[in-house]
C-alpha atoms as a PDB file:
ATOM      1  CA  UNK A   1     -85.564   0.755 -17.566  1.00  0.00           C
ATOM      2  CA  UNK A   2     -82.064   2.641 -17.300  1.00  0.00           C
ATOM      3  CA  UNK A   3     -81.235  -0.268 -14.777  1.00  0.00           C
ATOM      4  CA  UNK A   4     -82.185  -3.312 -17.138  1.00  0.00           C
ATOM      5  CA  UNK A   5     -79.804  -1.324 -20.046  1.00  0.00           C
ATOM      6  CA  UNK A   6     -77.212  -0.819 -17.884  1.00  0.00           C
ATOM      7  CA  UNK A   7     -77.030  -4.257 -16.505  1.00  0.00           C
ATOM      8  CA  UNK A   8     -77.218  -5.380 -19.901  1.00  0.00           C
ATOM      9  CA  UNK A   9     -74.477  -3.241 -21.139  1.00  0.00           C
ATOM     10  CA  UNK A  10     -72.558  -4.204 -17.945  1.00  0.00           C
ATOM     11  CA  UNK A  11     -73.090  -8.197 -18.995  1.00  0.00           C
ATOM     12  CA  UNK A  12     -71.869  -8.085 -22.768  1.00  0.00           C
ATOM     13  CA  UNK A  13     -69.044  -6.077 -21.268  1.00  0.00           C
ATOM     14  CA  UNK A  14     -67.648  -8.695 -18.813  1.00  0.00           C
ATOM     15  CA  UNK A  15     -68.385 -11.510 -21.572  1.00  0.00           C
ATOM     16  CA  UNK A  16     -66.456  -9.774 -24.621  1.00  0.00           C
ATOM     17  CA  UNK A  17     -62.599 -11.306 -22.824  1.00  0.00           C
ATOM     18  CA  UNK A  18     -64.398 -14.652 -22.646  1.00  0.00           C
ATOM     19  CA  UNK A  19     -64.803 -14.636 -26.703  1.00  0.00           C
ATOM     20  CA  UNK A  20     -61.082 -13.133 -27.199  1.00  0.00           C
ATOM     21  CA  UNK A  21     -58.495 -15.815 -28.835  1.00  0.00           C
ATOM     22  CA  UNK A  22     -54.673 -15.839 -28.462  1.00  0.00           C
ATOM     23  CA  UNK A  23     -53.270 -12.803 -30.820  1.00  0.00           C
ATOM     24  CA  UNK A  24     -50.311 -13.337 -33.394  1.00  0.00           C
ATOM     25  CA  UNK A  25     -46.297 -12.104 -32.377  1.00  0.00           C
ATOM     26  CA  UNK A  26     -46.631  -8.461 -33.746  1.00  0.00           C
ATOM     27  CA  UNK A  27     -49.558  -7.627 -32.716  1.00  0.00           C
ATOM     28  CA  UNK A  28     -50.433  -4.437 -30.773  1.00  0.00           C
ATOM     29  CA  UNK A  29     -53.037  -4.124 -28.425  1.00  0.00           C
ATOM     30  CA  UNK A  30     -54.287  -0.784 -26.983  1.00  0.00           C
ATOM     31  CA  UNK A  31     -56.994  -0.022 -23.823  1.00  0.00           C
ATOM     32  CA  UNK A  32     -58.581   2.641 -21.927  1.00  0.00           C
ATOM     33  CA  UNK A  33     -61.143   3.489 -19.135  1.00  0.00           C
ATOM     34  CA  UNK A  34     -62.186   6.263 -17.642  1.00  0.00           C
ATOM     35  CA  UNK A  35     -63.845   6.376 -14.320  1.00  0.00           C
ATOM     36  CA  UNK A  36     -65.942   8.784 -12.476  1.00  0.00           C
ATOM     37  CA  UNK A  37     -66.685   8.865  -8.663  1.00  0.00           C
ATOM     38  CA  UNK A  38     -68.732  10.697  -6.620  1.00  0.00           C
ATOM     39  CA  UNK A  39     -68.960   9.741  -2.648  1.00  0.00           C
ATOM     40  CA  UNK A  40     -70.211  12.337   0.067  1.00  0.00           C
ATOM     41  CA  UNK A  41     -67.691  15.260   0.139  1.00  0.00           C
ATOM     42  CA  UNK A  42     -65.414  13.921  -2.200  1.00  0.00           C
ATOM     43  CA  UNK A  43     -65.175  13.093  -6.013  1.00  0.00           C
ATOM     44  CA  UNK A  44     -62.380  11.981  -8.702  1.00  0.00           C
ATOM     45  CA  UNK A  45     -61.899  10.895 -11.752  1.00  0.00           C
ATOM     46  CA  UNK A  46     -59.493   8.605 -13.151  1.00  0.00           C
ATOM     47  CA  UNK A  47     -58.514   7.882 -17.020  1.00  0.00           C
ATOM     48  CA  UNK A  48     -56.222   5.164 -18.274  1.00  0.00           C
ATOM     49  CA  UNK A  49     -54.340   4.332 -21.111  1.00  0.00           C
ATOM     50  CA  UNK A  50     -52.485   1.277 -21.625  1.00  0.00           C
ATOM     51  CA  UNK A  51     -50.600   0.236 -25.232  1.00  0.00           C
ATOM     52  CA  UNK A  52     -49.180  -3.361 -25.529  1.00  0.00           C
ATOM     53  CA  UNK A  53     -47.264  -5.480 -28.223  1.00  0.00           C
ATOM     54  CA  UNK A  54     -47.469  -9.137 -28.388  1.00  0.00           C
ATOM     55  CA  UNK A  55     -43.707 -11.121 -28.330  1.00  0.00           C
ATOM     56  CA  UNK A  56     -45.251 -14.529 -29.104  1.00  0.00           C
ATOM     57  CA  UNK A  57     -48.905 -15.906 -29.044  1.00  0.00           C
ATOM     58  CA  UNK A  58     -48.692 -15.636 -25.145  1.00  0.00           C
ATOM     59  CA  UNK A  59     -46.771 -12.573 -23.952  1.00  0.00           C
ATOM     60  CA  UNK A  60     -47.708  -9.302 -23.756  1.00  0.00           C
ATOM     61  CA  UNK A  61     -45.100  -6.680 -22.702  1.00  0.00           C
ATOM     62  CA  UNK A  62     -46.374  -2.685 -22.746  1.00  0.00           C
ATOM     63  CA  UNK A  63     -46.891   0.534 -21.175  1.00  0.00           C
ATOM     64  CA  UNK A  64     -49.742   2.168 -19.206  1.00  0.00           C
ATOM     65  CA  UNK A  65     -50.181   5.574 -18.711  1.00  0.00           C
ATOM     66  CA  UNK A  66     -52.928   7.492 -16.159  1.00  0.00           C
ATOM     67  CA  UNK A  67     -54.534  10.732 -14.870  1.00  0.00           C
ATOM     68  CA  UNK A  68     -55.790  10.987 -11.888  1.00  0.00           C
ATOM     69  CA  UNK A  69     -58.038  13.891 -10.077  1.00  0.00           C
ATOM     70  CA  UNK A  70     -59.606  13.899  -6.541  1.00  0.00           C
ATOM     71  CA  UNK A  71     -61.628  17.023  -5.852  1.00  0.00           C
ATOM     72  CA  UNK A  72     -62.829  17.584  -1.974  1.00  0.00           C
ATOM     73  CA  UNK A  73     -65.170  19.650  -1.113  1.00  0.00           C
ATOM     74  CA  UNK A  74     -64.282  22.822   0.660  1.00  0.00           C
ATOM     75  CA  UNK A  75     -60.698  21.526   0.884  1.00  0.00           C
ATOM     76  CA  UNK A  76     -59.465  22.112  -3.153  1.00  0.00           C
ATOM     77  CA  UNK A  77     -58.407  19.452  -5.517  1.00  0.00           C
ATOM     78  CA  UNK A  78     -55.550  17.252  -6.691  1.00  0.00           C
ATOM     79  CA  UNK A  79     -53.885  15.650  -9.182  1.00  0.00           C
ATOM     80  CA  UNK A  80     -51.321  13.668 -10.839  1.00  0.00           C
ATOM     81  CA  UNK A  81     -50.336  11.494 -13.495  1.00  0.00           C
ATOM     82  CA  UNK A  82     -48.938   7.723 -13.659  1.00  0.00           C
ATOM     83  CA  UNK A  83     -46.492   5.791 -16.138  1.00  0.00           C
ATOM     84  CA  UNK A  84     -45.455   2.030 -15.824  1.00  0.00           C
ATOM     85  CA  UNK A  85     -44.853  -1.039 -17.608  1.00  0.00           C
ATOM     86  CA  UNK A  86     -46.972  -4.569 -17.354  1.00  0.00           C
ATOM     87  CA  UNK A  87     -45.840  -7.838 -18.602  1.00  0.00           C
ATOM     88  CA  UNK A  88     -48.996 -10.252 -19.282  1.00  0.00           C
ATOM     89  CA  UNK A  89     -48.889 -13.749 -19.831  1.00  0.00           C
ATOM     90  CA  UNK A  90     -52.139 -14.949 -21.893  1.00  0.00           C
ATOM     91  CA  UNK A  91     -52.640 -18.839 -21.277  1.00  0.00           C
ATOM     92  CA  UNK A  92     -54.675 -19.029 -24.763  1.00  0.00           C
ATOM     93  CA  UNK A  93     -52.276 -20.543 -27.085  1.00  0.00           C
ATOM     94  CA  UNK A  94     -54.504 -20.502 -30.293  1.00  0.00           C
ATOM     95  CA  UNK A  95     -55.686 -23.513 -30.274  1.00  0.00           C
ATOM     96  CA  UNK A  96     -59.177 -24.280 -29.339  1.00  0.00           C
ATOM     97  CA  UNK A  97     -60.305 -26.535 -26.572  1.00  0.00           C
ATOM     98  CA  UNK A  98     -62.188 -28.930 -29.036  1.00  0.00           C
ATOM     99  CA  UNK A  99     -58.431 -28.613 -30.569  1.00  0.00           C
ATOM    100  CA  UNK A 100     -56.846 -29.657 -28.240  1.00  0.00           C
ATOM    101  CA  UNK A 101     -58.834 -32.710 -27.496  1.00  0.00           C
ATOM    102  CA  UNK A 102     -58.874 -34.009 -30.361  1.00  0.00           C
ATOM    103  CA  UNK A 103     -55.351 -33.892 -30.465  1.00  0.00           C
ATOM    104  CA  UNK A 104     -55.319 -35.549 -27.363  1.00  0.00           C
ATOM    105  CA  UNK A 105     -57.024 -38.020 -28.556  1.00  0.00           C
ATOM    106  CA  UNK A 106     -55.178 -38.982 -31.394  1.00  0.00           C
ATOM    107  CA  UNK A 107     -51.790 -38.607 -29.472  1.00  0.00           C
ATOM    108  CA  UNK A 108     -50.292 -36.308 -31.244  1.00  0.00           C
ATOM    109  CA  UNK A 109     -48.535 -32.999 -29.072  1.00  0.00           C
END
């Protein structure tokens, strides 16, 4: 059962960027995760923080922060943090599909 809601989970998940449009110049956008993992001897965990602002309909320029801790067993721990910058260029311009060929179609840009 924990499977089947976790799979589930996992699906709507990986389909909520395939409903996302093209955001407006202006716009901020903000995202996290945070990640546990435990192998054998060894276990860490991992959060991430990343805040962008849109400079037109298709570029994204923004900064991503991070923690990161690895703990071994019988050895001691470590950690350490992360800063950085991204640049993302969204290929959505707006404008739906159906949009765009019915513009297309009428032969207008």
């Amino acid at each position: 059962m924990r499977l089947n809601q976790a799979l589930i989970a996992a699906s709507l998940l990986l389909a909520l960027p395939l409903a996302a449009g093209a955001a407006d110049r202006g716009v901020n956008e903000v995202s996290g995760s945070l990640t546990y993992t435990d192998i054998g001897d060894a276990s860490t965990t991992n959060i991430d923080l990343a805040y962008g602002r849109y400079l037109t309909e298709q570029h994204e320029v923004g900064m991503t922060f991070g923690y990161v801790d690895a703990d071994f067993d019988g050895l001691g721990s470590v950690d350490g943090t992360t800063i950085g910058a991204f640049y993302q260029f969204n290929f959505d311009s707006g404008i739906s599909v159906a949009a765009r060929m019915a513009r297309g179609l009428a032969g207008s840009p």
